[in-house]
Protein backbone atom coordinates (compact mmCIF):
# COMPACT_ATOMS: atom_id res chain seq x y z
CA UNK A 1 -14.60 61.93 40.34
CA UNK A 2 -17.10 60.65 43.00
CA UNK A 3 -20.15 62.16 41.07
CA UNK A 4 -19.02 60.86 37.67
CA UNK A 5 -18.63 56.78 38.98
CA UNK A 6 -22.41 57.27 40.71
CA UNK A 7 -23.66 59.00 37.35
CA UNK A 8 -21.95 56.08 35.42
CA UNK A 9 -23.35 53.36 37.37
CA UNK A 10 -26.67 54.74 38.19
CA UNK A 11 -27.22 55.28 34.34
CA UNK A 12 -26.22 51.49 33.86
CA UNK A 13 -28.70 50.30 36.39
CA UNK A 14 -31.08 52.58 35.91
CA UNK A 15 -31.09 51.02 31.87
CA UNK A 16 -31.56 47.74 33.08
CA UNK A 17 -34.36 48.67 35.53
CA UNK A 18 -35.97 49.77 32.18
CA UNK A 19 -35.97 46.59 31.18
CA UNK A 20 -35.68 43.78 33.72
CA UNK A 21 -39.56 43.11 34.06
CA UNK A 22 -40.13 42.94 30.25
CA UNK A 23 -41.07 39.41 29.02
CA UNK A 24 -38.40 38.21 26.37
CA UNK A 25 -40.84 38.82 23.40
CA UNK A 26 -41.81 42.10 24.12
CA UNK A 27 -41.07 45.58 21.97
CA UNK A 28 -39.45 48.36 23.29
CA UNK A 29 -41.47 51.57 22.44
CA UNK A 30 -40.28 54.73 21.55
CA UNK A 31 -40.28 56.16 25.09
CA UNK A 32 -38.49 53.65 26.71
CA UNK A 33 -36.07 53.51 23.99
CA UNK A 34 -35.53 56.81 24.14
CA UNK A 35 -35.00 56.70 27.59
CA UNK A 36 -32.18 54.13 26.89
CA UNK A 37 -30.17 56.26 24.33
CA UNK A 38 -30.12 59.11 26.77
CA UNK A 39 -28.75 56.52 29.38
CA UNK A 40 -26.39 55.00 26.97
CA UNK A 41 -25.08 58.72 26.78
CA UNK A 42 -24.42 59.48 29.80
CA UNK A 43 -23.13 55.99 30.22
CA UNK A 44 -20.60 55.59 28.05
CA UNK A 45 -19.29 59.53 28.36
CA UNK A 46 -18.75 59.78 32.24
CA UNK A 47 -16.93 56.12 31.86
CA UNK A 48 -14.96 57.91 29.39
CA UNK A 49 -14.70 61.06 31.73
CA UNK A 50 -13.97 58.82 34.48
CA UNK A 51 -10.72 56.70 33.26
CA UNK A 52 -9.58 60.04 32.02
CA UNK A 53 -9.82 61.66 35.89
CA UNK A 54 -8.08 58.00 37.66
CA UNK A 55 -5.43 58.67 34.61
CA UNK A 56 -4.78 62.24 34.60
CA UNK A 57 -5.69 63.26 38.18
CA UNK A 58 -4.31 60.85 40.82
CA UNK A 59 -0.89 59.66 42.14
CA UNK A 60 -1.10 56.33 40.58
CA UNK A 61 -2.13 57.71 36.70
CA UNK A 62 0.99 59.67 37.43
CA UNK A 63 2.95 56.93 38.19
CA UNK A 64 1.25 54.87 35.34
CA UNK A 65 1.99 57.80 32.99
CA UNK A 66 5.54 58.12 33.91
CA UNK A 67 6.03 54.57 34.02
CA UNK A 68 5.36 53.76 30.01
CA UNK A 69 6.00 57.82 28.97
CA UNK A 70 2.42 58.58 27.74
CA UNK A 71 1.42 62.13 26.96
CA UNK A 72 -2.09 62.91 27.47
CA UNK A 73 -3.06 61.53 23.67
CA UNK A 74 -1.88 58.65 24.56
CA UNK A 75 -4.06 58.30 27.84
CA UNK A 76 -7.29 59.60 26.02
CA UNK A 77 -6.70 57.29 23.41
CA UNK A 78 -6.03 54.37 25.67
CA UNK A 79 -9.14 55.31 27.54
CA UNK A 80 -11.43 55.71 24.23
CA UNK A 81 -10.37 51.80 23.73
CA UNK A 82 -11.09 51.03 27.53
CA UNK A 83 -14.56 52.35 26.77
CA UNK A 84 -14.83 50.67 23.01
CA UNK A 85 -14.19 47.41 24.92
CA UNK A 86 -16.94 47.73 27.83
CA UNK A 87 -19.28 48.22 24.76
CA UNK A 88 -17.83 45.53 23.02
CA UNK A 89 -18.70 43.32 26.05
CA UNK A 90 -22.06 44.42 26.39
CA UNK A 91 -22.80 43.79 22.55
CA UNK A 92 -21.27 40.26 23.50
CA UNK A 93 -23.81 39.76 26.33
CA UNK A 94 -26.61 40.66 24.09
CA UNK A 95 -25.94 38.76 21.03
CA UNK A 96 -25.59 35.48 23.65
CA UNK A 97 -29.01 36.40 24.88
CA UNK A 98 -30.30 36.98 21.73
CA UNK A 99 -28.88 33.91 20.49
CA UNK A 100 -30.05 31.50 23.19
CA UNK A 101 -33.64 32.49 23.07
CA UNK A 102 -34.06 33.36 19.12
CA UNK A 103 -31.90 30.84 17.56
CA UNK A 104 -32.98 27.89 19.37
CA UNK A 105 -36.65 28.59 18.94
CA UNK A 106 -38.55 29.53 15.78
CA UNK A 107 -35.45 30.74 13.43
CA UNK A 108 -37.40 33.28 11.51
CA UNK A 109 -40.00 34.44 14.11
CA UNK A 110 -38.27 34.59 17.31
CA UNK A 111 -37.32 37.88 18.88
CA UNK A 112 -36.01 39.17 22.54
CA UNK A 113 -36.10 42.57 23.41
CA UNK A 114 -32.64 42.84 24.31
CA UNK A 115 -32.02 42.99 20.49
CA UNK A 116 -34.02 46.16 20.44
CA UNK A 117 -32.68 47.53 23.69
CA UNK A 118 -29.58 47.66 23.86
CA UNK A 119 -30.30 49.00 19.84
CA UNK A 120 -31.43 51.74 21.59
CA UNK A 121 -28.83 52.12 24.35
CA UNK A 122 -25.87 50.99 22.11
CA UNK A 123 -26.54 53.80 19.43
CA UNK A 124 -25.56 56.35 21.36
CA UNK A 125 -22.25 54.36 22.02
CA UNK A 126 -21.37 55.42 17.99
CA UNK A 127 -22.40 59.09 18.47
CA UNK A 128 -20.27 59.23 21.91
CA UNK A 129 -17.39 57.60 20.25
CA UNK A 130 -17.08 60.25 17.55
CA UNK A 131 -16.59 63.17 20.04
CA UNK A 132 -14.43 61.05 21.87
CA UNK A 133 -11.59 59.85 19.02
CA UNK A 134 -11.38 63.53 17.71
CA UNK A 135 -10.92 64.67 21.46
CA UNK A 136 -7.66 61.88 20.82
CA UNK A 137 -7.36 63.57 17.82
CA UNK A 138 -7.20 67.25 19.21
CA UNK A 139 -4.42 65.92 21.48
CA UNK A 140 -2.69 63.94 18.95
CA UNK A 141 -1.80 66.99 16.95
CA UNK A 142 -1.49 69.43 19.37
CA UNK A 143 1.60 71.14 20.66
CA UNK A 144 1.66 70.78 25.21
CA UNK A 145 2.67 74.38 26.21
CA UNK A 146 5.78 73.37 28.77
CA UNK A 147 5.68 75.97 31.16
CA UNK A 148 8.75 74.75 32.92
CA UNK A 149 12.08 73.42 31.47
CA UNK A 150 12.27 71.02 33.87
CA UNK A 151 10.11 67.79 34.77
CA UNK A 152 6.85 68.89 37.33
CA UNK A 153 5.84 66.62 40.08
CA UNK A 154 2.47 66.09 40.86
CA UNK A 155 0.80 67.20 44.07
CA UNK A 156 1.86 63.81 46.38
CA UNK A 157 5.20 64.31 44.51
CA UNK A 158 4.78 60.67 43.75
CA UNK A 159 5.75 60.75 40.09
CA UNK A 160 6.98 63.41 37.41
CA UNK A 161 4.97 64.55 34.88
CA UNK A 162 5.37 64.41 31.62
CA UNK A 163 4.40 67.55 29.14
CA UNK A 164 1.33 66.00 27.90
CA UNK A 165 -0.03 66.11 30.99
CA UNK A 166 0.02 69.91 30.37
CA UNK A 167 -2.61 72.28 29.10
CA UNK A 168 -2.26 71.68 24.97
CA UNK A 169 -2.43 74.70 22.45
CA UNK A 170 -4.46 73.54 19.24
CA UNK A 171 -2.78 73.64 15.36
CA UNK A 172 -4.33 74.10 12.13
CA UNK A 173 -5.86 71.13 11.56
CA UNK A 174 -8.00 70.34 15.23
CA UNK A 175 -11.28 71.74 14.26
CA UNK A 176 -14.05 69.04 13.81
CA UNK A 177 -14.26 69.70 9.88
CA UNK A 178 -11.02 68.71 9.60
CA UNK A 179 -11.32 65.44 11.83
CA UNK A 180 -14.27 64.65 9.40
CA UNK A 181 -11.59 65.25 6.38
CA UNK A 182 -8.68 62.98 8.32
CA UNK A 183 -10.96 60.20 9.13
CA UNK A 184 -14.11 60.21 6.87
CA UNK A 185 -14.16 56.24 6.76
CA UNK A 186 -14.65 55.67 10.36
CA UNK A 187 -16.98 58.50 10.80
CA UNK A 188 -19.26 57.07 8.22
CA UNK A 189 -18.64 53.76 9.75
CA UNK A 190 -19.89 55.12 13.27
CA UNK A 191 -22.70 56.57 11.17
CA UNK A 192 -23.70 54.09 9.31
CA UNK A 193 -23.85 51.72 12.48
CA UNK A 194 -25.63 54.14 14.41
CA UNK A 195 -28.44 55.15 12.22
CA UNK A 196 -29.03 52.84 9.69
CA UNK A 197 -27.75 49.20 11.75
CA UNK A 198 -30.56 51.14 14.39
CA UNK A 199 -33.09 51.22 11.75
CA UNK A 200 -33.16 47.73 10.78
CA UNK A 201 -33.25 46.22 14.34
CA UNK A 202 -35.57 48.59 15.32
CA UNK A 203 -37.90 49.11 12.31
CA UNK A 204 -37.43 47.60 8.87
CA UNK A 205 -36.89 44.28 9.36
CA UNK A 206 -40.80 43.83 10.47
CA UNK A 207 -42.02 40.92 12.01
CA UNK A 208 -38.59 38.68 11.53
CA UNK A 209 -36.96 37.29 14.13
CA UNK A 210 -33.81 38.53 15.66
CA UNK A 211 -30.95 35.77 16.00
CA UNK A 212 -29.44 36.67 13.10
CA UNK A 213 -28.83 40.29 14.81
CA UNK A 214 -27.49 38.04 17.72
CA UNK A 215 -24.73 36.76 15.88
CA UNK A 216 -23.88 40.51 14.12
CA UNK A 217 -24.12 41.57 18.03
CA UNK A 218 -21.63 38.52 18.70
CA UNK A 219 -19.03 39.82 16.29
CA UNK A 220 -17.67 42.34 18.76
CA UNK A 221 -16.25 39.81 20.87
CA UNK A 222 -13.13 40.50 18.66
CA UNK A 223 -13.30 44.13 19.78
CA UNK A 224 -11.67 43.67 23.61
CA UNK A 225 -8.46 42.16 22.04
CA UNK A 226 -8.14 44.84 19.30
CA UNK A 227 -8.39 47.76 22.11
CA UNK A 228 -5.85 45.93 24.13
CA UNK A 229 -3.39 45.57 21.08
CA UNK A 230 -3.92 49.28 20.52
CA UNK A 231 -3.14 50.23 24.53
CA UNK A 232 -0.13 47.87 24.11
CA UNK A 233 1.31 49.53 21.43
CA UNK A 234 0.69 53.05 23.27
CA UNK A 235 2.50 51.54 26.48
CA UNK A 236 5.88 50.32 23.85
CA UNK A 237 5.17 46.71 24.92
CA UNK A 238 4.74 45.81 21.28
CA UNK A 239 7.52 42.81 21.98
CA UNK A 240 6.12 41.96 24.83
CA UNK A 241 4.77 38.21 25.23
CA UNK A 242 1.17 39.76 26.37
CA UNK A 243 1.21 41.19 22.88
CA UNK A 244 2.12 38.06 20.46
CA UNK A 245 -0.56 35.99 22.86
CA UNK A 246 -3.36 38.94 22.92
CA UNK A 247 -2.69 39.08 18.78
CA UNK A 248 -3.14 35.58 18.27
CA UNK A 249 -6.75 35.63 19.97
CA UNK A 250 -7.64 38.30 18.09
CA UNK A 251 -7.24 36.96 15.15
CA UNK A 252 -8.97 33.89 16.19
CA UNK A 253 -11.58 35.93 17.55
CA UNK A 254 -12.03 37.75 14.69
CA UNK A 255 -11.72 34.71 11.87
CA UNK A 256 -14.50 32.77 14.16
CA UNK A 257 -17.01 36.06 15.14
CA UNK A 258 -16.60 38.13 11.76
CA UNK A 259 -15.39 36.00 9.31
CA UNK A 260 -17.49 32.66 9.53
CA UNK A 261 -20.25 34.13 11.61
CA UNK A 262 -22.28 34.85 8.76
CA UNK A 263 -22.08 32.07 6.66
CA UNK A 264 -23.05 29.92 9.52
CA UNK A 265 -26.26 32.34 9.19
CA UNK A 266 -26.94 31.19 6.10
CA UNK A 267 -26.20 28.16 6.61
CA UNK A 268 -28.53 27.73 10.04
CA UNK A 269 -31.24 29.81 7.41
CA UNK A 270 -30.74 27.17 4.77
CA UNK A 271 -31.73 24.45 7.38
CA UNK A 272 -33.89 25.82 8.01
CA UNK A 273 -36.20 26.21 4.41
CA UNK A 274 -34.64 22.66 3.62
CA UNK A 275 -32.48 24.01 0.36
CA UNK A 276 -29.31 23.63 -0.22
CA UNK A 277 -26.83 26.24 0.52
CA UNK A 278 -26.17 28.07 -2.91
CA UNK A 279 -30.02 27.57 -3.13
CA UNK A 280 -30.90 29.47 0.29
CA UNK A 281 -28.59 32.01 -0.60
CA UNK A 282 -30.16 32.98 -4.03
CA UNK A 283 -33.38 32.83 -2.35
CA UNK A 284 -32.14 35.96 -0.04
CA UNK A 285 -33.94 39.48 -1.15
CA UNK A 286 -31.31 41.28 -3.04
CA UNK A 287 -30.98 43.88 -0.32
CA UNK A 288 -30.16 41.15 1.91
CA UNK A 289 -27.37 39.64 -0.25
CA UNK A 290 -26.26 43.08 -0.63
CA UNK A 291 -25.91 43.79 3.25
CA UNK A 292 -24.13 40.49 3.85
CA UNK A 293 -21.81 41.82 1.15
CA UNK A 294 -21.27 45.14 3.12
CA UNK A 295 -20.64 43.47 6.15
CA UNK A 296 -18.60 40.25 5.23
CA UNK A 297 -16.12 41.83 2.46
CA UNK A 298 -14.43 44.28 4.89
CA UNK A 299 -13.57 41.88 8.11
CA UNK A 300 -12.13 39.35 4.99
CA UNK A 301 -10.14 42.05 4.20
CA UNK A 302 -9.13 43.22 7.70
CA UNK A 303 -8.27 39.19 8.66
CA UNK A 304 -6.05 39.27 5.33
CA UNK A 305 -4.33 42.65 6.67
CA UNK A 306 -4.26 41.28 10.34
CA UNK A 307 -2.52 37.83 9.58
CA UNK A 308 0.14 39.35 6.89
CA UNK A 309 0.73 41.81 9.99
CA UNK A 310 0.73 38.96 12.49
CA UNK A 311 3.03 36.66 10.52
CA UNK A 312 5.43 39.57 9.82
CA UNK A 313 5.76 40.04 13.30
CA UNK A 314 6.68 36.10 13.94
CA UNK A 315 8.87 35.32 11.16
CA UNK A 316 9.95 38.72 10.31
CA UNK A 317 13.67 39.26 10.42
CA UNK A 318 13.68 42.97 9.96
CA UNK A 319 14.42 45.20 12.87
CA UNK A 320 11.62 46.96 14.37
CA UNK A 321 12.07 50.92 14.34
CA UNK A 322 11.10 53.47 17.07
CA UNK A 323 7.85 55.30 16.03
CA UNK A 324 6.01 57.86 17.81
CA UNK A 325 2.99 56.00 17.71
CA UNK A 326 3.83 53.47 20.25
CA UNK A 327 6.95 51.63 18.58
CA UNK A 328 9.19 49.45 21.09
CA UNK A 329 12.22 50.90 22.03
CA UNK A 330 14.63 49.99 25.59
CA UNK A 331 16.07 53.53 26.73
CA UNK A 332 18.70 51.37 27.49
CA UNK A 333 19.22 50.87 23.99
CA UNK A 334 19.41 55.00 23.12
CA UNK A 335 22.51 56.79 23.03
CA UNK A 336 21.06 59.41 25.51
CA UNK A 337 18.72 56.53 27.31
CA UNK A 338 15.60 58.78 26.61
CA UNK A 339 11.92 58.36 24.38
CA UNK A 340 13.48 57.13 21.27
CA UNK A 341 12.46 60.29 19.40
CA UNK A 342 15.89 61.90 18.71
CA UNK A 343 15.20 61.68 14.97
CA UNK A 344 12.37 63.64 15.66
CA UNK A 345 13.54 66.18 17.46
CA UNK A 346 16.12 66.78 15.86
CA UNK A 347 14.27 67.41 12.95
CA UNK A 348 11.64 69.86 14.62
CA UNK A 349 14.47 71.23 16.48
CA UNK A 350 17.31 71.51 14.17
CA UNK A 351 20.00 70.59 15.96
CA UNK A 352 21.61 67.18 16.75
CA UNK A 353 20.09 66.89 19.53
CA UNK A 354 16.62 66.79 20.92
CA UNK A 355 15.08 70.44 21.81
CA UNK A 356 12.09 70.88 24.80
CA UNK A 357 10.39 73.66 22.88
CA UNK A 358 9.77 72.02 19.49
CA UNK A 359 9.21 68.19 20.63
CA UNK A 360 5.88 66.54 20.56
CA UNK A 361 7.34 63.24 22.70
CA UNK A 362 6.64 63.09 26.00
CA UNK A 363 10.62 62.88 27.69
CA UNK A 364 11.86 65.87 25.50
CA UNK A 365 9.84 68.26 27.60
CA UNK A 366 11.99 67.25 30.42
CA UNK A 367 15.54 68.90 29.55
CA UNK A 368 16.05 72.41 28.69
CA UNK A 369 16.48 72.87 24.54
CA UNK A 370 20.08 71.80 22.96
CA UNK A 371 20.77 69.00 25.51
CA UNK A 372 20.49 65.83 25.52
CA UNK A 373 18.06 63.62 27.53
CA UNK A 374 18.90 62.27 30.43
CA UNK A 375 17.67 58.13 32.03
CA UNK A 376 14.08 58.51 33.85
């Protein structure tokens, strides 16, 4: 654990050594750029790497694990948002870099090479984060071989357990074809971003300046409260008041950094040539109007699907169900005071009650099969 937090800092300050001396208008060539992928690679995997050992390999991860009843999906997910939010925040930094030096200078001609840089170190960010979410999604559908019927302490004997801590056998289903089948849209995503969003800061967009890549860099700053409503969920605290107040800034996050972000672009660029708005816009090349089509259509849809889900969840009247992907439920409030999966167990299982063998959810693997679970 000791060598993977000196690898993952060194990398990160060994980047920005790379770069620290370099006036704001210079280019990053190919060599130092390449040099800053490779960084960004081992970056962003031995942070991953690392939450994953301080989760799955210490007396307080225990403890945190046993805590909110998270099987080791869970934690790798949790910790693939963790990581999805430190990149977030650098993006963040960037575009306010970016910002402050293009945007307040020549509109069309000014550039700072932390646009190009972290290009470089950020693309490998989209190639890390593929491996990463179908390592989530080789645990997510995977079966944890319990090799006891009864709960395992860890080596302090400071907390129990649970089965997904345990070595996982794959199913059909976990190879990396059929991730790419379950989850083409986000792959392509991740793709796209990472090879052709690469391209055009790097390459194809010439000698033009770079703020309007400083506000698409700024449109991540909804990403940190998106990763935290996803950990929520995983940790059942979806009625907690954390959640409600962490939803509300994302969708103000996300209304103010990807939905009216780029308009104000076109409106700073229509300043800017002295036309009026509709004007400046039909003065765009076509394969400009067509990429501020790509990227503006989907986060109008996601805000639509984001507020119907927020005001459901404020003026909704409906009760909220258990669900094994992180749905609320008090063990208090269980007939047997265990995970809230009875349902599915008993459906795996076949019997009325929940069985070890068959049961994906992380407090069935704590009683033998055919009885019932017991308060943690």
């Amino acid at each position: 654990m000791g060598m993977l937090a000196i690898c993952n800092a060194g990398s990160l300050i060994a980047a920005t050594n790379l770069v620290i001396s370099l006036h704001p208008e210079d280019k990053i060539t190919v060599k130092r750029g390449a040099a800053l992928t490779a960084l960004g690679f081992v970056y962003f995997m031995t942070l991953f790497e690392l939450l994953n050992s301080l989760a799955l390999s210490t007396g307080a991860g225990a403890r945190f694990r046993h805590k909110y009843r998270l099987s080791c999906g869970d934690v790798l997910d949790i910790t693939n948002k963790l990581v999805s939010a430190v990149q977030a925040a650098l993006s963040c930094v960037t575009g306010a870099i970016v910002c402050l030096w293009s945007c307040t200078r020549d509109f069309m001609r000014s550039s700072h090479y932390m646009s190009e840089a972290y290009a470089w170190f950020g693309a490998a960010y989209f190639f890390y984060d593929i491996w990463s979410m179908y390592m989530v999604h080789v645990q997510m559908n995977s079966n944890p071989e319990v090799s006891s019927s009864k709960r395992r302490l860890s080596k302090n004997g400071s907390a129990p357990l649970s089965s997904g801590d345990s070595t996982v056998q794959k199913k059909q289903g976990t190879t990396f074809l059929d991730y790419c089948k379950h989850e083409p849209v986000i792959l392509m995503h991740h793709l796209f971003i990472g090879g052709f969003g690469f391209l055009v800061i790097v390459y194809l967009r010439g000698n033009l300046g770079d703020c309007t890549f400083g506000f698409v860099y700024l449109m991540e700053l909804s990403t940190p409260f998106v990763s935290v409503r996803g950990i929520l969920s995983r940790m059942r605290l979806k009625s907690s008041r954390l959640y409600i107040v962490n939803g509300i800034l994302m969708l103000l996050t996300f209304f103010v950094c990807r939905v009216l972000s780029l308009p104000y672009v076109c409106l700073m660029y229509s300043r800017v040539l002295g036309l009026s708005y509709v004007d400046a816009i039909r003065s765009l090349p076509t394969g400009c109007k067509i990429s501020i089509c790509i990227l503006l259509l989907p986060q109008l849809y996601w805000f639509y699907l984001m507020s119907a889900g927020a005001l459901k969840m404020l003026f909704g009247t409906g009760k909220k169900s258990a669900s094994f992907s992180g749905g609320d439920v008090a063990p208090s409030s269980l007939p047997c005071g265990g995970c809230g999966e009875c349902a599915r167990c008993a459906a795996q299982a076949g019997a009325s009650q929940c069985g070890a063998a068959q049961c994906g959810a992380p407090q069935c693997s704590a009683v033998p099969p055919g009885k019932a679970h017991k308060r943690s």
